[in-house]
N, C-alpha and C. Protein backbone atom coordinates (compact mmCIF):
# COMPACT_ATOMS: atom_id res chain seq x y z
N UNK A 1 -89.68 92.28 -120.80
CA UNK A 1 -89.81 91.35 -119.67
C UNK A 1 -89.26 91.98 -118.38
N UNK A 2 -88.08 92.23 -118.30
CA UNK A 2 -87.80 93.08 -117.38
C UNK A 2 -88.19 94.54 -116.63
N UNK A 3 -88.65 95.07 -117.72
CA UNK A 3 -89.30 96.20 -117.33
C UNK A 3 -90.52 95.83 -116.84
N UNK A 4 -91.11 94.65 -116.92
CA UNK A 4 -92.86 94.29 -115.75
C UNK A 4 -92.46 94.10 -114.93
N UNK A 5 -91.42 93.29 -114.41
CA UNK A 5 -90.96 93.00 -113.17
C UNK A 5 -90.53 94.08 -112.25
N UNK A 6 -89.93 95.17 -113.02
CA UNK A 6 -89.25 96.02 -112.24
C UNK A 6 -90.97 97.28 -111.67
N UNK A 7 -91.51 96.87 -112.85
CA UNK A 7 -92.62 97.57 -112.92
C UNK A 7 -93.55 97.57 -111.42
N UNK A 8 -93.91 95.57 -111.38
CA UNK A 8 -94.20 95.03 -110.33
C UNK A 8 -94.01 95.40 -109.14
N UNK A 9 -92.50 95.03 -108.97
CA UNK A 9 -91.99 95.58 -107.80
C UNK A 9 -92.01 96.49 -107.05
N UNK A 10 -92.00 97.65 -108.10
CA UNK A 10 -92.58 98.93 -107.46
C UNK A 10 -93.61 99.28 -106.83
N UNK A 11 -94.63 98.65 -107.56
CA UNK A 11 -96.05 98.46 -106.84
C UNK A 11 -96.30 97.38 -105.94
N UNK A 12 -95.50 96.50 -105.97
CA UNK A 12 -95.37 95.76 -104.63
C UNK A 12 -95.08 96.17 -102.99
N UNK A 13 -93.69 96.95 -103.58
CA UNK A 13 -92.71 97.47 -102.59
C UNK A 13 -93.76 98.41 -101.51
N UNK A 14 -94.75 99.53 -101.78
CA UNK A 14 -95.47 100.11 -100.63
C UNK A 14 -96.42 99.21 -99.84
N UNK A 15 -96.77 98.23 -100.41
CA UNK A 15 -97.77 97.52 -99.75
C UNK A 15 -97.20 96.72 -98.74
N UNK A 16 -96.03 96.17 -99.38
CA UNK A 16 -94.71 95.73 -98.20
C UNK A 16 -94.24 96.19 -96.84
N UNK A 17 -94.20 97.58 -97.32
CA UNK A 17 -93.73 98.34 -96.03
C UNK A 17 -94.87 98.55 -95.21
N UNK A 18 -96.14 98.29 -95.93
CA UNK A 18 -97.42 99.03 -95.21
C UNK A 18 -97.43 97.53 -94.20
N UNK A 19 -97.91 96.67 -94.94
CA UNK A 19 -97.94 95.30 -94.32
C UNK A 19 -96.77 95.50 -92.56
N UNK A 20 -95.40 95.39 -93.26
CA UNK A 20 -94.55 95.65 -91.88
C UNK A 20 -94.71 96.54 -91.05
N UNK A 21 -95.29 97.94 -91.43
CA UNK A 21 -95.40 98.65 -90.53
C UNK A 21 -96.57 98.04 -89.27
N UNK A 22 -98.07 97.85 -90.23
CA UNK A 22 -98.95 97.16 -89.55
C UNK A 22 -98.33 96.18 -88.42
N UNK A 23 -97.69 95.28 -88.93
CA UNK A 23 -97.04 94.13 -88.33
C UNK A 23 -95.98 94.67 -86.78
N UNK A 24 -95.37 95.26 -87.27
CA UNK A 24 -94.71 96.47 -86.47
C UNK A 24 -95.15 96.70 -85.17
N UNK A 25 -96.52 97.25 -85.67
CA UNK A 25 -97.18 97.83 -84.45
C UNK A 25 -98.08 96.72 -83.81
N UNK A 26 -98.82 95.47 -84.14
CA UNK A 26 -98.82 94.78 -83.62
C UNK A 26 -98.10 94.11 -82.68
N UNK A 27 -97.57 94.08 -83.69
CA UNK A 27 -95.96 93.13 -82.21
C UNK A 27 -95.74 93.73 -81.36
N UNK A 28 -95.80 94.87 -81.30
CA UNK A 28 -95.50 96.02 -80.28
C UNK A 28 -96.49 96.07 -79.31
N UNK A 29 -98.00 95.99 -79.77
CA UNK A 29 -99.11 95.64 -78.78
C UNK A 29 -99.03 94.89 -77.98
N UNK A 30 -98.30 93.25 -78.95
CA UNK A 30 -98.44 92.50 -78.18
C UNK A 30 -97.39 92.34 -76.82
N UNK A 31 -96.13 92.88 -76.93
CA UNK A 31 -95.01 92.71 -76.16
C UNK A 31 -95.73 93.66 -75.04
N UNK A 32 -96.72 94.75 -75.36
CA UNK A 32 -97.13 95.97 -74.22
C UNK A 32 -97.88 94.69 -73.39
N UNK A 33 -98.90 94.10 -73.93
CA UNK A 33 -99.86 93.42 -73.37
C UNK A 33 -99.43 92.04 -72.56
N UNK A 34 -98.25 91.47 -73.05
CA UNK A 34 -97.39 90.53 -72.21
C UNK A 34 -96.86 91.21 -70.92
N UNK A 35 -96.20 92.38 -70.83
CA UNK A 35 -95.67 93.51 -70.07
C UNK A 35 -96.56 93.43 -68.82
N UNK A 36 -97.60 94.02 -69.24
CA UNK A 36 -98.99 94.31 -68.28
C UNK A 36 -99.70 93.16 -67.55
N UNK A 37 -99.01 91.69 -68.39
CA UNK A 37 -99.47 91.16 -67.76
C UNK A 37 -98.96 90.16 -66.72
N UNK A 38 -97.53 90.43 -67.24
CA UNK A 38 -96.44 90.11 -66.48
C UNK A 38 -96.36 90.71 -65.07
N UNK A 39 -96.84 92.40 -65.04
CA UNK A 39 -96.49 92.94 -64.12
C UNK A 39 -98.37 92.65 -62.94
N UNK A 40 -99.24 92.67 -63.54
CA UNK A 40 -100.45 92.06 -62.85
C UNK A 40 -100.57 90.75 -62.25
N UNK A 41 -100.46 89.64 -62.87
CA UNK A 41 -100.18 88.37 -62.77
C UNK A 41 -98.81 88.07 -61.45
């Protein structure tokens, strides 16, 4: 039992970081694109 879980996790865990990274850089778009429009506006 424990060993699927731990199993799981592992294969969870990159998709995780991939997800945040994605997420990451979004947010980051978006704060550029508030920026730009802060400074136009």
């Amino acid at each position: 039992m424990s060993m699927g879980i731990l199993f799981t996790s592992k294969e969870i865990e990159p998709t995780l970081r991939k997800k945040t990274i994605i997420y990451n850089r979004l947010w980051s778009l978006k704060e550029l694109f508030i920026s730009i429009m802060l400074l136009i506006g």
